[in-house]
Protein backbone atom coordinates (compact mmCIF):
# COMPACT_ATOMS: atom_id res chain seq x y z
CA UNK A 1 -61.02 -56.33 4.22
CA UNK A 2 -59.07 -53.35 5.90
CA UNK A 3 -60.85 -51.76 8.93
CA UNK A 4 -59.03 -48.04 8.17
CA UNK A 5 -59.31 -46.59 4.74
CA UNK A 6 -55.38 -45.17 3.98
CA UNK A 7 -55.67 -42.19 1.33
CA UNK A 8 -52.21 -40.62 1.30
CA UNK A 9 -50.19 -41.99 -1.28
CA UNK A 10 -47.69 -44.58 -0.65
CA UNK A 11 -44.45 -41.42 -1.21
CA UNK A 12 -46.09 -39.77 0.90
CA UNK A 13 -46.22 -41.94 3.99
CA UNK A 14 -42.21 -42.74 3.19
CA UNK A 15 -41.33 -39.16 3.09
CA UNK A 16 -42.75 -37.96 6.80
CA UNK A 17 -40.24 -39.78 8.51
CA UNK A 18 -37.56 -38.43 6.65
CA UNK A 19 -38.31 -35.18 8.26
CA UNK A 20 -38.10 -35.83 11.39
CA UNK A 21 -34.52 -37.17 10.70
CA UNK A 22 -33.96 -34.11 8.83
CA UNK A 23 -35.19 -32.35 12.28
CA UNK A 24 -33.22 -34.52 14.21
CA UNK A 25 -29.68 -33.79 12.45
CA UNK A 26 -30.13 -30.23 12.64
CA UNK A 27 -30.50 -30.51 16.59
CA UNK A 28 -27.64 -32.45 16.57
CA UNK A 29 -25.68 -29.81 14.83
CA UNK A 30 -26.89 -26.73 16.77
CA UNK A 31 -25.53 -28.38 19.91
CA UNK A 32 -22.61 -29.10 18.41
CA UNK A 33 -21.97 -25.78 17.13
CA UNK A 34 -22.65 -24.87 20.94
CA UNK A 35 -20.66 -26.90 22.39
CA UNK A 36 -17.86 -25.61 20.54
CA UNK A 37 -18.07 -22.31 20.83
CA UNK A 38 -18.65 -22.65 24.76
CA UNK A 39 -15.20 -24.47 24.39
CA UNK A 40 -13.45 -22.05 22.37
CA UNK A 41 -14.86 -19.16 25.11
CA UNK A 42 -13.41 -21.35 27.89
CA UNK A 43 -10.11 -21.17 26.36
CA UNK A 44 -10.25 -17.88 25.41
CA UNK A 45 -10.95 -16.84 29.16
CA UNK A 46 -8.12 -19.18 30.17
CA UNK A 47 -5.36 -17.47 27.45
CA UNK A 48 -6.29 -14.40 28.82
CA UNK A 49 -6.13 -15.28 32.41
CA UNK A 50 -2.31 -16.15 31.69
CA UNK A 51 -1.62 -13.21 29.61
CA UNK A 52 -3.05 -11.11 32.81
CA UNK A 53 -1.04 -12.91 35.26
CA UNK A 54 2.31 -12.94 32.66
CA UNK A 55 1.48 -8.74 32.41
CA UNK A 56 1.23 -8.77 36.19
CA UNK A 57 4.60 -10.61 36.51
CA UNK A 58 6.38 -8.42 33.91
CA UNK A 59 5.24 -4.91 35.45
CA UNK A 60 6.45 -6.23 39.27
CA UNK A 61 10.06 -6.64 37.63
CA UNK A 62 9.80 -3.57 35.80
CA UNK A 63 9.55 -1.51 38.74
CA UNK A 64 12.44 -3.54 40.43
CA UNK A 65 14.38 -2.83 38.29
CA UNK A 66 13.94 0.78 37.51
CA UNK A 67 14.05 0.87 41.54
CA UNK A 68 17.00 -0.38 40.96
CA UNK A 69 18.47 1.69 38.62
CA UNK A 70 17.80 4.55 40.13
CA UNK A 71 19.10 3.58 43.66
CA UNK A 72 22.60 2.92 41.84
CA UNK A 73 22.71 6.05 39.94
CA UNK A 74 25.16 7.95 42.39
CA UNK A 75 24.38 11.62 43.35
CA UNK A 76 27.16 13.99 43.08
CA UNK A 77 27.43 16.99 44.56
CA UNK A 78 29.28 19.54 41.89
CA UNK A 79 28.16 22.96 41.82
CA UNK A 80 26.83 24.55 39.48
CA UNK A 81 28.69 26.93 37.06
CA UNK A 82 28.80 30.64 37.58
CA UNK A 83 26.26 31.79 35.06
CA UNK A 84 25.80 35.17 34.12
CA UNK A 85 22.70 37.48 35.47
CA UNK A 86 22.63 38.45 31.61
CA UNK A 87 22.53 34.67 30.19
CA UNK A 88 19.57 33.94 32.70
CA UNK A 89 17.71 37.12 31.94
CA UNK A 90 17.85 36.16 28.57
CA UNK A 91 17.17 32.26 29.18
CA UNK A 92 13.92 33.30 30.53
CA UNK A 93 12.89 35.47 28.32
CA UNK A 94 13.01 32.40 25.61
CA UNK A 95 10.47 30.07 24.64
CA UNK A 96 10.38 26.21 25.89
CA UNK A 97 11.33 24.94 22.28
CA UNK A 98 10.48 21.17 23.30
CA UNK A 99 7.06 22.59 24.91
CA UNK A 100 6.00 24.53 21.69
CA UNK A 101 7.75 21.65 19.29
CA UNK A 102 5.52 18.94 21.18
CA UNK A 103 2.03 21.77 21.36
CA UNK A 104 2.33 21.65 17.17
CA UNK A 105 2.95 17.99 17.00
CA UNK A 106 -0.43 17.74 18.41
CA UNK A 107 -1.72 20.33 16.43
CA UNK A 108 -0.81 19.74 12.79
CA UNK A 109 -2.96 17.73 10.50
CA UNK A 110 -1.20 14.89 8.69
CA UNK A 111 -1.84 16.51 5.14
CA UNK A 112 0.12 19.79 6.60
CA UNK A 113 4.56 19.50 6.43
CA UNK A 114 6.35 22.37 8.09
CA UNK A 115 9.57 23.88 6.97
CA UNK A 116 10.23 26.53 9.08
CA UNK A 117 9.28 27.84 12.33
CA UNK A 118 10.40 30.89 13.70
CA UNK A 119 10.09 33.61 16.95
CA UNK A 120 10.68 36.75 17.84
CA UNK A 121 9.59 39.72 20.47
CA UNK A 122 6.97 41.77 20.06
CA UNK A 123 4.84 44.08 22.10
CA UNK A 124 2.60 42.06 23.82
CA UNK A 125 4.50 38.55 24.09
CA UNK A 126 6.06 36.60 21.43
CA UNK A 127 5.44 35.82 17.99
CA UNK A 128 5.79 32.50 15.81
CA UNK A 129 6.16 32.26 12.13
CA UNK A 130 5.07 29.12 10.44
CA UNK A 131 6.15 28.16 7.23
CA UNK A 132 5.19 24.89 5.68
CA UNK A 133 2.99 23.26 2.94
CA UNK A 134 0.22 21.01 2.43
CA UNK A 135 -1.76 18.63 -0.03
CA UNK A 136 -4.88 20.87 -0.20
CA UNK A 137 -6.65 24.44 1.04
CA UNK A 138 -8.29 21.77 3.89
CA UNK A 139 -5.13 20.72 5.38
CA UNK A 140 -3.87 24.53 6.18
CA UNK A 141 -7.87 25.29 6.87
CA UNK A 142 -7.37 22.30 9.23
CA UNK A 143 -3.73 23.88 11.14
CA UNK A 144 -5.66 27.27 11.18
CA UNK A 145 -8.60 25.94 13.37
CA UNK A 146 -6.29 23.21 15.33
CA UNK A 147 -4.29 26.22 16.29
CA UNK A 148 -6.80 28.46 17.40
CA UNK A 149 -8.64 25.88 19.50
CA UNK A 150 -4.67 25.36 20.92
CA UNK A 151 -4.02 26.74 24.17
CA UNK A 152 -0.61 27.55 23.27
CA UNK A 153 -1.50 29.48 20.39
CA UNK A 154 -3.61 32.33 19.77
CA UNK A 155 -4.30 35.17 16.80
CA UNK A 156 -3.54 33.15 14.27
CA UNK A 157 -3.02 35.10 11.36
CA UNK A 158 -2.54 34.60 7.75
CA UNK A 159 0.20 35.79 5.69
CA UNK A 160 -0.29 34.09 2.50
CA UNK A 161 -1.59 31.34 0.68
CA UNK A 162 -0.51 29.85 -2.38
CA UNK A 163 -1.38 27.45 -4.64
CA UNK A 164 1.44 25.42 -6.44
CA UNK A 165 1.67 22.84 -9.41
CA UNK A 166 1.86 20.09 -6.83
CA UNK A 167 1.07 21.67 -3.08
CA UNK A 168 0.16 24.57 -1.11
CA UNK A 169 2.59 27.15 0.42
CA UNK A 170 1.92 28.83 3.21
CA UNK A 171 2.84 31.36 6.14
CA UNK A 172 0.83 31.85 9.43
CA UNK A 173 1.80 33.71 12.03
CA UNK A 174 0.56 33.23 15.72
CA UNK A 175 1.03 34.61 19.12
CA UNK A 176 2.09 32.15 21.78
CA UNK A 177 1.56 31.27 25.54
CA UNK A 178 4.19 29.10 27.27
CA UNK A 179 5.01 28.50 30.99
């Protein structure tokens, strides 16, 4: 006669093993899975290591040769030509076109095209005249406030608004600092 008295059935005795195999395997796997990434970090840190020290090479002979460039570019000594008091007088009195060209770069929104732009003299500085058109009311709502907030621009004004088959027209005009 048996001294214990078993009363789990016999699948269940074969099936409690099987978890701690089940256990087992997914140990296994985690530290795979860690192993690798640890790996693929370690060579990610080493790439960009080399990329560092390649950018590091490549900006040293950069600046040799731009060094170089400009120590060969020969300085010559022609005067200038006689320019009129008139033609300077009137050269200063002009706006920096690449200045106020790169201000509304910045400014316009990317719904917004312009098709003309245009100065003149007034009392009190000088005014531009923007002509362009855009997809919706938003994207000249959008140049209006961009402009304001500008400091290039200021008074932005509205000459009209119009609304097309396919776009809207438009005309602002604004006063303008340069240096």
């Amino acid at each position: 006669m048996k001294e214990t008295l078993n009363l789990l059935p016999v699948e269940a005795k074969a099936a409690a093993p099987a978890r701690r195999g089940k256990l087992y395997y997914l140990f296994v796997g985690l530290a795979v899975y860690i192993v690798v990434m640890a790996g693929m970090w370690f060579l990610n840190t080493m790439n960009a290591r080399k990329l560092t020290a390649e950018i590091d090479k490549l900006n040293k002979q950069k600046i040799e040769l731009q060094q170089k460039i400009t120590s060969s570019i020969p300085v010559s000594a022609v005067p200038p030509p006689a320019v009129d008091k008139e033609i300077l007088t009137a050269m200063g009195r002009t706006p920096k076109w690449s200045q106020t060209l790169s201000a509304l770069s910045v400014v316009v929104p990317q719904d917004v095209w312009l098709s003309s732009i245009e100065s003149r003299d007034e009392k009190g500085g000088r005014r531009l005249s923007i002509k362009g058109f855009s997809t919706t009311h938003l994207g000249v709502a959008n140049l209006i406030s961009m402009l304001e907030s500008s400091r290039n621009f200021y008074d932005v004004e509205i000459v009209f608004v119009q609304k097309g088959s396919k776009d809207v027209s438009f005309e602002l005009n604004a006063k303008m600092r340069w240096t």
